[in-house]
N, C-alpha and C. Protein backbone atom coordinates (compact mmCIF):
# COMPACT_ATOMS: atom_id res chain seq x y z
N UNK A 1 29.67 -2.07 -25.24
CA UNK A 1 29.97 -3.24 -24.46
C UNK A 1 29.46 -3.02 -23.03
N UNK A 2 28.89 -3.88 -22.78
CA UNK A 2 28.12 -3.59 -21.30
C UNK A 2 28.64 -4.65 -20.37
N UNK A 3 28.70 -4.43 -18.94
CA UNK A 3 29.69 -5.08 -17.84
C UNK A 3 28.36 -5.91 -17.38
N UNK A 4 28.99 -7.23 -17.32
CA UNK A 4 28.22 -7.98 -15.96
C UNK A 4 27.82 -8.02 -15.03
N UNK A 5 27.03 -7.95 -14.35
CA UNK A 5 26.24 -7.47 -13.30
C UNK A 5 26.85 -8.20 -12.38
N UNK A 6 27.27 -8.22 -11.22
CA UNK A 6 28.26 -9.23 -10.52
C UNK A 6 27.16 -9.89 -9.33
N UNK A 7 27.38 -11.03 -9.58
CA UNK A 7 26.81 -11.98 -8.25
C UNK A 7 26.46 -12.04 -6.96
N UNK A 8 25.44 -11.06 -6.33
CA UNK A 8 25.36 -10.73 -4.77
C UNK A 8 24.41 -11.21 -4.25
N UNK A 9 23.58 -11.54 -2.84
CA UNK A 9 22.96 -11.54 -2.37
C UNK A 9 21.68 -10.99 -2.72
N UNK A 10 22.11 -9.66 -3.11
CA UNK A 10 20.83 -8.66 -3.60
C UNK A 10 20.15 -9.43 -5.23
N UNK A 11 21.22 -9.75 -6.26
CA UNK A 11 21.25 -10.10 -7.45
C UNK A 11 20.29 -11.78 -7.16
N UNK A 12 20.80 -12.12 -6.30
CA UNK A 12 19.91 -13.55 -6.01
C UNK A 12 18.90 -13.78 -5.59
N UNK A 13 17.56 -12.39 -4.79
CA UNK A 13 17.07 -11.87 -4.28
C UNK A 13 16.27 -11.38 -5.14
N UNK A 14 16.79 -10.76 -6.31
CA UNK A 14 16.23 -10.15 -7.51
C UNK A 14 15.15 -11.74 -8.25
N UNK A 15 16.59 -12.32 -8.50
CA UNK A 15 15.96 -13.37 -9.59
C UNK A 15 15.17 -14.30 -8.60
N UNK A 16 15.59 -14.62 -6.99
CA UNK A 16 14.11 -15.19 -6.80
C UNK A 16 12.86 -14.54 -6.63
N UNK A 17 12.92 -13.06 -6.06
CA UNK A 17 11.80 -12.73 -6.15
C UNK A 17 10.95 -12.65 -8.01
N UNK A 18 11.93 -12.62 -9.07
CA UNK A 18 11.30 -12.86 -10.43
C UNK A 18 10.72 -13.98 -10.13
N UNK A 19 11.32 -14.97 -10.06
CA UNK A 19 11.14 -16.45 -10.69
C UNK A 19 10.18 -16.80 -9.76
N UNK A 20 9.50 -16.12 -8.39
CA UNK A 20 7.99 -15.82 -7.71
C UNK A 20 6.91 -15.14 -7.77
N UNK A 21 7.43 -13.95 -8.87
CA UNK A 21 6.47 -13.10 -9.48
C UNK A 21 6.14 -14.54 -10.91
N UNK A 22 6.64 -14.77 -11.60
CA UNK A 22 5.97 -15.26 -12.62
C UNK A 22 5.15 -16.47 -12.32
N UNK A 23 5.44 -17.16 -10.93
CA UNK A 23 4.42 -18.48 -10.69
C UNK A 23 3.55 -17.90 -10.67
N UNK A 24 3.19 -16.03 -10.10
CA UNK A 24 1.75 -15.72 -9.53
C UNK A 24 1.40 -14.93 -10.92
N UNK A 25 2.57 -14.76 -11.91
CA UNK A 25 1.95 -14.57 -13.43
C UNK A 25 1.50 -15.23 -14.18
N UNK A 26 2.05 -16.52 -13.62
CA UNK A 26 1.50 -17.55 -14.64
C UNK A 26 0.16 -17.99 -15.64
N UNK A 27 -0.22 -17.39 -14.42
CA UNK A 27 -2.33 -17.30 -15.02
C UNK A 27 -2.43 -16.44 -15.97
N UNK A 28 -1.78 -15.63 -16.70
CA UNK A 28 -1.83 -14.65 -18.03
C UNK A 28 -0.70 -15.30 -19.15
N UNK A 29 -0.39 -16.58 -18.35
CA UNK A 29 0.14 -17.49 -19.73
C UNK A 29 -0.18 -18.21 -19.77
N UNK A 30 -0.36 -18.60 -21.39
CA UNK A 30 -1.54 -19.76 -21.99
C UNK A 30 -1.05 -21.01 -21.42
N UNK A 31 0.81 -21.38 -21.56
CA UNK A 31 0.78 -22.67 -21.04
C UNK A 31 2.33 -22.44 -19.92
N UNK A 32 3.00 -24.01 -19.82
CA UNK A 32 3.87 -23.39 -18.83
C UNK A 32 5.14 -22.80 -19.63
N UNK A 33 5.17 -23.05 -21.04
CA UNK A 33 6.25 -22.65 -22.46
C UNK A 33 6.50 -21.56 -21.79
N UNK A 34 5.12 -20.70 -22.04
CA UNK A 34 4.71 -18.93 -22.03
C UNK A 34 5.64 -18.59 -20.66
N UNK A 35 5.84 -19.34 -19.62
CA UNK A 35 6.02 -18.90 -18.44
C UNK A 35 7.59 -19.15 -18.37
N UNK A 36 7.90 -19.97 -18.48
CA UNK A 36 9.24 -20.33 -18.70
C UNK A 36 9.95 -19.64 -19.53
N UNK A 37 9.69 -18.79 -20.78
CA UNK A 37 10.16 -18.31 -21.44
C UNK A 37 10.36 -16.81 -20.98
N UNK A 38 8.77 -16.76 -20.16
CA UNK A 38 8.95 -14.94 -19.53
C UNK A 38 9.95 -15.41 -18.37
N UNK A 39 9.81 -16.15 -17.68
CA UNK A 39 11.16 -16.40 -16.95
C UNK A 39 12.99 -15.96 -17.12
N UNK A 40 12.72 -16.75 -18.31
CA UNK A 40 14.41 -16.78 -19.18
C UNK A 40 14.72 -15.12 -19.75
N UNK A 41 13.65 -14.93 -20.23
CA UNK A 41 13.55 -13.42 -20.83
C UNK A 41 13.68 -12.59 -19.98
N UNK A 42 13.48 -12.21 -18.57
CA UNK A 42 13.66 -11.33 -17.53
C UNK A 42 15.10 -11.79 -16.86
N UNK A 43 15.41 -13.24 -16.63
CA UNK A 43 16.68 -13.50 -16.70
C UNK A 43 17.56 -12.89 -17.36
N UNK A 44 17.61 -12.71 -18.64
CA UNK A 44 18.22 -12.53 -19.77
C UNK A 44 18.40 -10.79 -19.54
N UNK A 45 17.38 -10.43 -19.30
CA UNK A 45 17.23 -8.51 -19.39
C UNK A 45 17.94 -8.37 -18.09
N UNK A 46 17.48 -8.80 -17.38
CA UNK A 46 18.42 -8.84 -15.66
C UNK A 46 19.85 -9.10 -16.10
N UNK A 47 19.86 -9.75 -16.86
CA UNK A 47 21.91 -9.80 -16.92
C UNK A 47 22.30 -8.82 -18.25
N UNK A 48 21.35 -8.05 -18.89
CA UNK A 48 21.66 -7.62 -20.57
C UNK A 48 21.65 -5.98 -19.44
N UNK A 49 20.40 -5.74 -19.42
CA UNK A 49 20.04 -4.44 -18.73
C UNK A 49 20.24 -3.79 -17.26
N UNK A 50 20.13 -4.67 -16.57
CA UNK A 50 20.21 -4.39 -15.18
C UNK A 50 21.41 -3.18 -14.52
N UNK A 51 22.34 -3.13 -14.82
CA UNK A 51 23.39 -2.35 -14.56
C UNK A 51 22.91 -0.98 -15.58
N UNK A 52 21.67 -0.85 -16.66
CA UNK A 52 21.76 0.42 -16.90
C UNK A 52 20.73 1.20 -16.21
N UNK A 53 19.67 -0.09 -15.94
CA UNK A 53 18.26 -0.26 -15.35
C UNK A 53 18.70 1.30 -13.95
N UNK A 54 19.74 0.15 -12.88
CA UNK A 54 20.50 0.49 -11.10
C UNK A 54 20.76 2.00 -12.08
N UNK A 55 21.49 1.89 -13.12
CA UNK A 55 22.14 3.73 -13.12
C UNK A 55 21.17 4.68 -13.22
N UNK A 56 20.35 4.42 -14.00
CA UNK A 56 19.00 5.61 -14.42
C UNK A 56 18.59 5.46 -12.95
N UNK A 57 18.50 4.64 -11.84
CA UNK A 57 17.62 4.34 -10.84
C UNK A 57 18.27 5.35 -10.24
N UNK A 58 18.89 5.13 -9.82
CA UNK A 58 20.14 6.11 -9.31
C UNK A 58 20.10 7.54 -9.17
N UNK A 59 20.55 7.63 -10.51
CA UNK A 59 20.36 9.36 -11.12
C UNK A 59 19.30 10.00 -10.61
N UNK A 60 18.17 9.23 -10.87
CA UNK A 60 16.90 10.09 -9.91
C UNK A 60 16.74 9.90 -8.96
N UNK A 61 17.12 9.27 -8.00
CA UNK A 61 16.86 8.72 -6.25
C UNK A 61 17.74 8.75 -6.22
N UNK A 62 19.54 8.50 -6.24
CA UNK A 62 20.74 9.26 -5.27
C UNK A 62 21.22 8.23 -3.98
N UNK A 63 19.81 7.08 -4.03
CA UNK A 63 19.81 6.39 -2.85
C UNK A 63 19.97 5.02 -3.84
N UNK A 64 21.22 4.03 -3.34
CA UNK A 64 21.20 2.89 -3.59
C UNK A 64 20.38 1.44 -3.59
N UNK A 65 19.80 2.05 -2.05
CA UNK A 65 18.74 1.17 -1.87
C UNK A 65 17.33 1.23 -2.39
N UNK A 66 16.66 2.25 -2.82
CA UNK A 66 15.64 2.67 -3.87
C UNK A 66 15.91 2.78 -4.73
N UNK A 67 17.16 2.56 -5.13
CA UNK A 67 17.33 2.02 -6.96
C UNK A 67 17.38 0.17 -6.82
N UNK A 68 17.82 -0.19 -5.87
CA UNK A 68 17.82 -1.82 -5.91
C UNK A 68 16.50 -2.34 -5.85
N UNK A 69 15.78 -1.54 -5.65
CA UNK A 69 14.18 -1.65 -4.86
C UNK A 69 13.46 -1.29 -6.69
N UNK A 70 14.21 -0.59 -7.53
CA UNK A 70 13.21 0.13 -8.73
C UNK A 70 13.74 -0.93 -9.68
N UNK A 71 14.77 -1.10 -10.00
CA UNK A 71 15.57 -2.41 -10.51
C UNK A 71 14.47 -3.69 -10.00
N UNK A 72 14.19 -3.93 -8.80
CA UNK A 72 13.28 -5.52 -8.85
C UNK A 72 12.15 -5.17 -9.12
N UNK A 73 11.69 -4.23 -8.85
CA UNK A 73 9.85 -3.89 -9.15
C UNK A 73 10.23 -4.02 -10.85
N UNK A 74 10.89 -3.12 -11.94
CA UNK A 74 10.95 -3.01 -13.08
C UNK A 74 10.86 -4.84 -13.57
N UNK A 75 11.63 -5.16 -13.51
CA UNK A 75 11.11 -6.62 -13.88
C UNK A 75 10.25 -7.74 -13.18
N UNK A 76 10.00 -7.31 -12.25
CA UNK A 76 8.71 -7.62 -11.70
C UNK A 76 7.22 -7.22 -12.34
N UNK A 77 7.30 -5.64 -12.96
CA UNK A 77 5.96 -5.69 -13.90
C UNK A 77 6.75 -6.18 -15.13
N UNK A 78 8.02 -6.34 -15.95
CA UNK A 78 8.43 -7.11 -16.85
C UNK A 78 7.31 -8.39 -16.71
N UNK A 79 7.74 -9.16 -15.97
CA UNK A 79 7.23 -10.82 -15.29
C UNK A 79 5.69 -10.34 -16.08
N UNK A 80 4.96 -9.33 -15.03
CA UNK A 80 3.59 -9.27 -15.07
C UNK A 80 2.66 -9.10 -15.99
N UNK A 81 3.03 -8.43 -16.73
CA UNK A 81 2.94 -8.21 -17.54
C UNK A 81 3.46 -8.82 -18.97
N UNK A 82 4.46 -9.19 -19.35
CA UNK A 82 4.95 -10.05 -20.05
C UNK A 82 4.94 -9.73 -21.47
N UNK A 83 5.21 -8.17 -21.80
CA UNK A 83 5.62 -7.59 -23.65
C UNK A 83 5.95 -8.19 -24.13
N UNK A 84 5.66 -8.68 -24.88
CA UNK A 84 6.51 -9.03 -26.28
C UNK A 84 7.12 -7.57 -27.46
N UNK A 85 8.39 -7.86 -27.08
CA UNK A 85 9.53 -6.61 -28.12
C UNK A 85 9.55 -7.18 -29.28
N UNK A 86 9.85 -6.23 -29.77
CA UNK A 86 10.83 -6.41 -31.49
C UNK A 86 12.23 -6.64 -31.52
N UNK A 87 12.42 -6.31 -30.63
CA UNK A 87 14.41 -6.59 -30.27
C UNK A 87 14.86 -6.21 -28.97
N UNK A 88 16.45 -5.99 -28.71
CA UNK A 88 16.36 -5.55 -27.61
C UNK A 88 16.36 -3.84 -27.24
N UNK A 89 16.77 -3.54 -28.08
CA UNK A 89 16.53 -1.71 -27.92
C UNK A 89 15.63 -1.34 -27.48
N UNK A 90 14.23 -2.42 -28.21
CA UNK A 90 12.75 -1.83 -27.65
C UNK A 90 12.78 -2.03 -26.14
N UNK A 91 13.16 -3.90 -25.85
CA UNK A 91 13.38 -4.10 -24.18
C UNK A 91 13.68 -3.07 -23.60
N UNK A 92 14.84 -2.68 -24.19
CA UNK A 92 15.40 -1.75 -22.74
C UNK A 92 14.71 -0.45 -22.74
N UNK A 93 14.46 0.05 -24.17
CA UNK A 93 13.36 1.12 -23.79
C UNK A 93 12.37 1.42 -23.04
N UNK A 94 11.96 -0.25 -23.15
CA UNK A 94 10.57 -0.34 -22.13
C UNK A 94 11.27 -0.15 -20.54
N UNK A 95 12.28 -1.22 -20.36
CA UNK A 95 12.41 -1.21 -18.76
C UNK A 95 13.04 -0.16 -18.67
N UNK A 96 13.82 0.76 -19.14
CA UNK A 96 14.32 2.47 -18.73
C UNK A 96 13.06 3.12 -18.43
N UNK A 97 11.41 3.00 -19.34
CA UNK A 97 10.92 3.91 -19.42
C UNK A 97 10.28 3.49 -18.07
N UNK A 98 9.60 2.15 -17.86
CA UNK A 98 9.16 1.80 -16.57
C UNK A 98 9.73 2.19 -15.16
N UNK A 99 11.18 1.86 -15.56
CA UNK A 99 12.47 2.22 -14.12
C UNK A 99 12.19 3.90 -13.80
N UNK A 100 12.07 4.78 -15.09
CA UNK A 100 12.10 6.14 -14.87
C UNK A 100 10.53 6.24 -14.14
N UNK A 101 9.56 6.02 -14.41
CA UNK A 101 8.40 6.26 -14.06
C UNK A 101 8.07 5.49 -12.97
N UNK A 102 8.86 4.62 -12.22
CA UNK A 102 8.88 3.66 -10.61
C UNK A 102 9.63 4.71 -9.86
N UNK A 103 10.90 5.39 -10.56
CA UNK A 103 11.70 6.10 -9.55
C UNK A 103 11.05 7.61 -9.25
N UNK A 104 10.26 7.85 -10.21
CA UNK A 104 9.65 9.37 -9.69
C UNK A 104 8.82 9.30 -9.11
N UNK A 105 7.80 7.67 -9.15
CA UNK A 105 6.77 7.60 -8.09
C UNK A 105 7.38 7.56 -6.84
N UNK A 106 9.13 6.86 -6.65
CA UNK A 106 9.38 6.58 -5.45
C UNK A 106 9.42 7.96 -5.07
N UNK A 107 10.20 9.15 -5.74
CA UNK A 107 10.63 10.10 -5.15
C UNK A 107 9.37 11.02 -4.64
N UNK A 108 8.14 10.96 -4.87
CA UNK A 108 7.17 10.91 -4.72
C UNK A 108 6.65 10.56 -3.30
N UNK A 109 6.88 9.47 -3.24
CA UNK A 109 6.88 8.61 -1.98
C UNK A 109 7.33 9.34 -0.87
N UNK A 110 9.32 9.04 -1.54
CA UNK A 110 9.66 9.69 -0.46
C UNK A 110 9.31 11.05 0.15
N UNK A 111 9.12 12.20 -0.70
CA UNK A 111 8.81 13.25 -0.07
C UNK A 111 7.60 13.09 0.70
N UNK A 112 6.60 12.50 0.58
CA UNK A 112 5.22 11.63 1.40
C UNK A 112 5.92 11.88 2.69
N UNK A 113 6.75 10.81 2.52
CA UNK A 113 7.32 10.03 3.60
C UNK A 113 8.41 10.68 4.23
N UNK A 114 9.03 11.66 3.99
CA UNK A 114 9.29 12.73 4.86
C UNK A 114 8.55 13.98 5.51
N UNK A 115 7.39 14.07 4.62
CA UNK A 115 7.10 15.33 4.83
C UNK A 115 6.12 14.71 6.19
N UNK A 116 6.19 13.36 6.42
CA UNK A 116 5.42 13.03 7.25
C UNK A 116 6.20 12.67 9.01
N UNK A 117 7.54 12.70 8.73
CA UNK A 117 8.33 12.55 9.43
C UNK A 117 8.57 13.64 10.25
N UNK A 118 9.05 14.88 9.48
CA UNK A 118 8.63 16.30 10.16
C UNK A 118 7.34 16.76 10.70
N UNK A 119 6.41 16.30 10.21
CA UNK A 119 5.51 16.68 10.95
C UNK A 119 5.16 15.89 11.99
N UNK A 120 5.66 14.53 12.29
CA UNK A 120 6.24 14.03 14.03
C UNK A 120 6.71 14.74 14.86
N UNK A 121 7.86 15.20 14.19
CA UNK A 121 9.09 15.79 14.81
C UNK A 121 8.52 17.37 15.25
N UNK A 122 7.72 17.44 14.19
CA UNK A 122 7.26 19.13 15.28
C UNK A 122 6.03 18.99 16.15
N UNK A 123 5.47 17.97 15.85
CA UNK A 123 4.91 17.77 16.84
C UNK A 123 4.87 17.72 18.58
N UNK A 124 6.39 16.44 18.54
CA UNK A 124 7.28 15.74 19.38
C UNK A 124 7.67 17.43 19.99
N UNK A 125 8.38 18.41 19.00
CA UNK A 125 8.61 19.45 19.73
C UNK A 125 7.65 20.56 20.14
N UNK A 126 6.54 20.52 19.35
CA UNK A 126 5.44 21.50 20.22
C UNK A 126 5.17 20.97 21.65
N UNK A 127 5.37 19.71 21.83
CA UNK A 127 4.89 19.38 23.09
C UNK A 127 5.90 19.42 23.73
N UNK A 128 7.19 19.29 23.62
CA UNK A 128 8.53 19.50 24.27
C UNK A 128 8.65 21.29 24.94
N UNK A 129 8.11 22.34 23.63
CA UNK A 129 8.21 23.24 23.79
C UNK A 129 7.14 23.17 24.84
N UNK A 130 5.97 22.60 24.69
CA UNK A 130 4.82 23.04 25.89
C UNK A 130 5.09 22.80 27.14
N UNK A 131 6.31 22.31 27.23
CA UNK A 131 6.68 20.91 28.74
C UNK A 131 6.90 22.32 29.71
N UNK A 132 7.10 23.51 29.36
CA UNK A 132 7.95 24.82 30.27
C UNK A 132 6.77 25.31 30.85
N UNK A 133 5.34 25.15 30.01
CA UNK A 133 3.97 25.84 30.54
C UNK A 133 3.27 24.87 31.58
N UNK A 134 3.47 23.81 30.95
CA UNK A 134 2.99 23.09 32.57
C UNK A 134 3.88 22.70 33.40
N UNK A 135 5.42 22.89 33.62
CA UNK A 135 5.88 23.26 34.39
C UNK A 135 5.84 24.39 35.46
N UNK A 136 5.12 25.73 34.66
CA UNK A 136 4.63 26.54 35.26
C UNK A 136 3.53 26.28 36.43
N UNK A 137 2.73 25.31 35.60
CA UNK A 137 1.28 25.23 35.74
C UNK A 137 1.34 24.39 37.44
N UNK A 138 2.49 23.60 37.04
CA UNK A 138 2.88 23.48 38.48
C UNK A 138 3.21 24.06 39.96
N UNK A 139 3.30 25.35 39.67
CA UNK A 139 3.48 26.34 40.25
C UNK A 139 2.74 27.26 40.71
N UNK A 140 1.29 27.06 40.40
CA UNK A 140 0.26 27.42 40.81
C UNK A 140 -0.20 26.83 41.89
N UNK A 141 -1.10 27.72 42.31
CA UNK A 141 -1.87 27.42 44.22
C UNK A 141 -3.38 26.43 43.35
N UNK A 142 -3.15 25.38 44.41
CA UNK A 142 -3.82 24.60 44.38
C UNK A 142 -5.30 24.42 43.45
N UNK A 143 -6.04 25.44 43.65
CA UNK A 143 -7.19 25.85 43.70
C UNK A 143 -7.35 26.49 42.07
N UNK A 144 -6.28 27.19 41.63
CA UNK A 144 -6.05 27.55 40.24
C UNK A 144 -5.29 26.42 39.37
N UNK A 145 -4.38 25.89 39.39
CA UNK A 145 -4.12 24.76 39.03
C UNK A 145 -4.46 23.71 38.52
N UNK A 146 -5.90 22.94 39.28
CA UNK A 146 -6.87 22.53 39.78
C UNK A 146 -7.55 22.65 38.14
N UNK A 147 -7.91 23.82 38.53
CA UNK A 147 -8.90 24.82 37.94
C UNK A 147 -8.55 24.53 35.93
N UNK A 148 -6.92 25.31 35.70
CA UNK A 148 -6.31 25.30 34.71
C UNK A 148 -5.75 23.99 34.06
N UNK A 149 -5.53 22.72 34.85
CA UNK A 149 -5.62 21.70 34.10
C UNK A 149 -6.74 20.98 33.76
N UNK A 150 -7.92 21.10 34.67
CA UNK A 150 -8.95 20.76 34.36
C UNK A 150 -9.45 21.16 32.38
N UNK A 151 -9.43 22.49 32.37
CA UNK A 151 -10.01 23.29 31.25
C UNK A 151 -9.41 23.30 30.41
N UNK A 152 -7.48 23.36 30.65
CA UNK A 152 -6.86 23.57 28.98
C UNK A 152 -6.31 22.05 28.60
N UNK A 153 -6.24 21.30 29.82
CA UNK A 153 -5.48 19.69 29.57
C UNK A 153 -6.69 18.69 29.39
N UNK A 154 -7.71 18.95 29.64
CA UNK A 154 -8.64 18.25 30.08
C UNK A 154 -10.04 18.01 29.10
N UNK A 155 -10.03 19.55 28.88
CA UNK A 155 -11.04 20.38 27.72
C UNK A 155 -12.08 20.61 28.47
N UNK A 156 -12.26 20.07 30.02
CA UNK A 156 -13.37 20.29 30.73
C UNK A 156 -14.29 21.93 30.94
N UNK A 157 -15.63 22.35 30.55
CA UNK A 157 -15.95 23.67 30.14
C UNK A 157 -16.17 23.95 31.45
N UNK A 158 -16.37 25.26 32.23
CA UNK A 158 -16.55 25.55 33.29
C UNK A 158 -17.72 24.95 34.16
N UNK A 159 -18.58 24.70 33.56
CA UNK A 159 -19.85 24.06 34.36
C UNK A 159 -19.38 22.88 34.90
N UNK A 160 -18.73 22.01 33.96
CA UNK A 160 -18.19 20.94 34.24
C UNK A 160 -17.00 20.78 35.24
N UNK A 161 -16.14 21.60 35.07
CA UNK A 161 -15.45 22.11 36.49
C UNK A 161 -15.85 22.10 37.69
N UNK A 162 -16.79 23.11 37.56
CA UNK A 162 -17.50 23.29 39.17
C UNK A 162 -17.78 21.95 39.80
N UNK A 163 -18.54 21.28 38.66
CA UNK A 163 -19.52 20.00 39.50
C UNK A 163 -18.16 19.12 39.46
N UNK A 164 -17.30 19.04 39.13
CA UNK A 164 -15.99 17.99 39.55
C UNK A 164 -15.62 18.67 40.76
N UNK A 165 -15.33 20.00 41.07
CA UNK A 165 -14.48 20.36 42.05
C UNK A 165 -15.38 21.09 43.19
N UNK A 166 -16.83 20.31 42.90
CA UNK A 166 -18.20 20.90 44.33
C UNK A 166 -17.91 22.55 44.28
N UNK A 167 -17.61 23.34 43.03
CA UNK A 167 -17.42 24.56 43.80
C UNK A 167 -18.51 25.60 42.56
N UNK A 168 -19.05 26.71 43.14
CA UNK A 168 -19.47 28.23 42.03
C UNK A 168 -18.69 27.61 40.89
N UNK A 169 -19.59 27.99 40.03
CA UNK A 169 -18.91 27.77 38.29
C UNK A 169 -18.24 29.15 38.46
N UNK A 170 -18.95 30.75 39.08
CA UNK A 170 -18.50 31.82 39.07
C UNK A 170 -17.05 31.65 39.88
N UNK A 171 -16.56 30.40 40.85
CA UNK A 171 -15.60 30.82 41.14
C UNK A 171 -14.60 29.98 40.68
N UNK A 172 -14.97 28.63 39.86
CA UNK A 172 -14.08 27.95 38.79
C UNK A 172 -13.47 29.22 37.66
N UNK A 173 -14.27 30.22 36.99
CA UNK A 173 -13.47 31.35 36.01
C UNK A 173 -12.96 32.16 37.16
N UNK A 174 -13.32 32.51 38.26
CA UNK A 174 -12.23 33.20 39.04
C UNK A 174 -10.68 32.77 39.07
N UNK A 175 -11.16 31.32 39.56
CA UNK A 175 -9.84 30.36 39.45
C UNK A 175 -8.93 30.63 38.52
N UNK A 176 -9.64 30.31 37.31
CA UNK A 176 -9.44 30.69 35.57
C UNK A 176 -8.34 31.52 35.52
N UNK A 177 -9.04 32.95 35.69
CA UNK A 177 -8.56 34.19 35.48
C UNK A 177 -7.16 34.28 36.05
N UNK A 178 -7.14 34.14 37.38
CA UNK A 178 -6.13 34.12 38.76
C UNK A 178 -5.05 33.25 37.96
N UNK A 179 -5.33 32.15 37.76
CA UNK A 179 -4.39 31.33 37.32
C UNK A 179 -3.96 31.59 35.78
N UNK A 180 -4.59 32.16 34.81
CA UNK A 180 -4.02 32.52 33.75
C UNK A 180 -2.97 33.76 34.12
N UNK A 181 -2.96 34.90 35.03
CA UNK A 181 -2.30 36.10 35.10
C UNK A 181 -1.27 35.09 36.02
N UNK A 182 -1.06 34.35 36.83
CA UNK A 182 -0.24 34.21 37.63
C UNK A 182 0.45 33.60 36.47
N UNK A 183 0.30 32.56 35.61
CA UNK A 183 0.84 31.94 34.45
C UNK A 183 1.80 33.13 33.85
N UNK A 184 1.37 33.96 33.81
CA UNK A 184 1.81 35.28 32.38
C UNK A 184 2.87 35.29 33.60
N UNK A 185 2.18 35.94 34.80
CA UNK A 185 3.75 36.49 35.51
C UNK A 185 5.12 35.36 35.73
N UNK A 186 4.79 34.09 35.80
CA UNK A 186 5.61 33.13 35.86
C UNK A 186 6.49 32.98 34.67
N UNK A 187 5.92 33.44 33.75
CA UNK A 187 6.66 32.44 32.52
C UNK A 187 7.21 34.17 32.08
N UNK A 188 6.68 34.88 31.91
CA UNK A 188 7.43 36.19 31.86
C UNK A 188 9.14 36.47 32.60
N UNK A 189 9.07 35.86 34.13
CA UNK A 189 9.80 36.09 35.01
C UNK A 189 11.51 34.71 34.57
N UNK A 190 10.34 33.74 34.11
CA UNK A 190 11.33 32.65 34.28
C UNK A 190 11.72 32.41 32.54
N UNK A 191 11.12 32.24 31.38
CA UNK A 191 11.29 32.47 30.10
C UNK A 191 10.97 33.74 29.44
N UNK A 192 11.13 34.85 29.81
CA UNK A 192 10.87 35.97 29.29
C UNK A 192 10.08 35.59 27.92
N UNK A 193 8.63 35.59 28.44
CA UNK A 193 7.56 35.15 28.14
C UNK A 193 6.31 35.89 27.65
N UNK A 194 5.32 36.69 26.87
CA UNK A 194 4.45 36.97 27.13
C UNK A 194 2.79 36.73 26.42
């Protein structure tokens, strides 16, 4: 005995987005019978299946809202497709087997879609972590400073230095040098650093 799927927002949401998938299915049915009937028939599985559809969804995603999301896609390629079963055992076989193979693509997804999130987030913190070195960098005499944002913030190569700052390319890597050791001693002193 299987429970009724109860009447929500989401449930109304479901069947209009069906009953909008099959106008744009319609063109793979011969007349409007064909369409009306895949209509009633996804109706029908939506109120027969749906509550076993959400549980399998579930079980593998954990998340309510990507099972409500695998639940409308599943009869959405229902719509699109448009099987013809032998009964309903086969139905639901089909939409379990579809629901199972939507929810592992989601989970799929999601790990995508986290693993892409962390790699923001360390991003966000490599540069957070970097915020202490050019704080340093601040702390340099003019002339090295100058010198060191030009080349490591900038990417500017030493030749290119000089002719920005009118000076010896030999004394833009002086700069260089001066300002990399004063760096070490700064960040040594103030983040035990090396």
């Amino acid at each position: 005995m299987t429970r009724a799927v109860p009447v929500s927002p989401f449930h109304i949401l479901i069947r209009t987005a069906a009953l909008f998938s099959a106008t744009l299915a319609s063109a793979r049915c011969e007349t409007e019978t064909d369409t009306a009937l895949v209509n009633e028939k996804a109706a029908y599985f939506f109120d027969r299946f749906g509550n076993a559809i959400l549980r399998l969804a579930y079980s593998y995603l954990h998340n309510t809202q990507d099972s409500e999301d695998v639940l409308q896609e599943t009869l959405i390629r229902y719509i699109r497709t448009a099987p013809r079963f032998e009964n309903d055992k086969h139905a639901k076989a089909w939409l379990l087997r579809v629901a199972a193979n939507l929810s592992k693509n989601r989970i799929g997804y999601n790990k995508t879609r986290l693993a892409d999130e962390l790699n923001d987030e360390l991003i966000a913190e490599e540069r957070e972590d970097l915020s202490f070195v050019w704080q340093a960098v601040k702390e340099l005499p003019l002339k090295q400073r100058e010198a060191v944002h030009l080349f490591y913030q900038e990417g500017y190569a030493t030749a290119e230095i000089a002719a920005i700052l009118s000076r010896n390319e030999s004394t833009v890597r002086s700069d260089l040098k001066r300002g990399r050791e004063a760096l070490r001693k700064i960040l040594k002193e103030a983040y035990d650093f090396e």
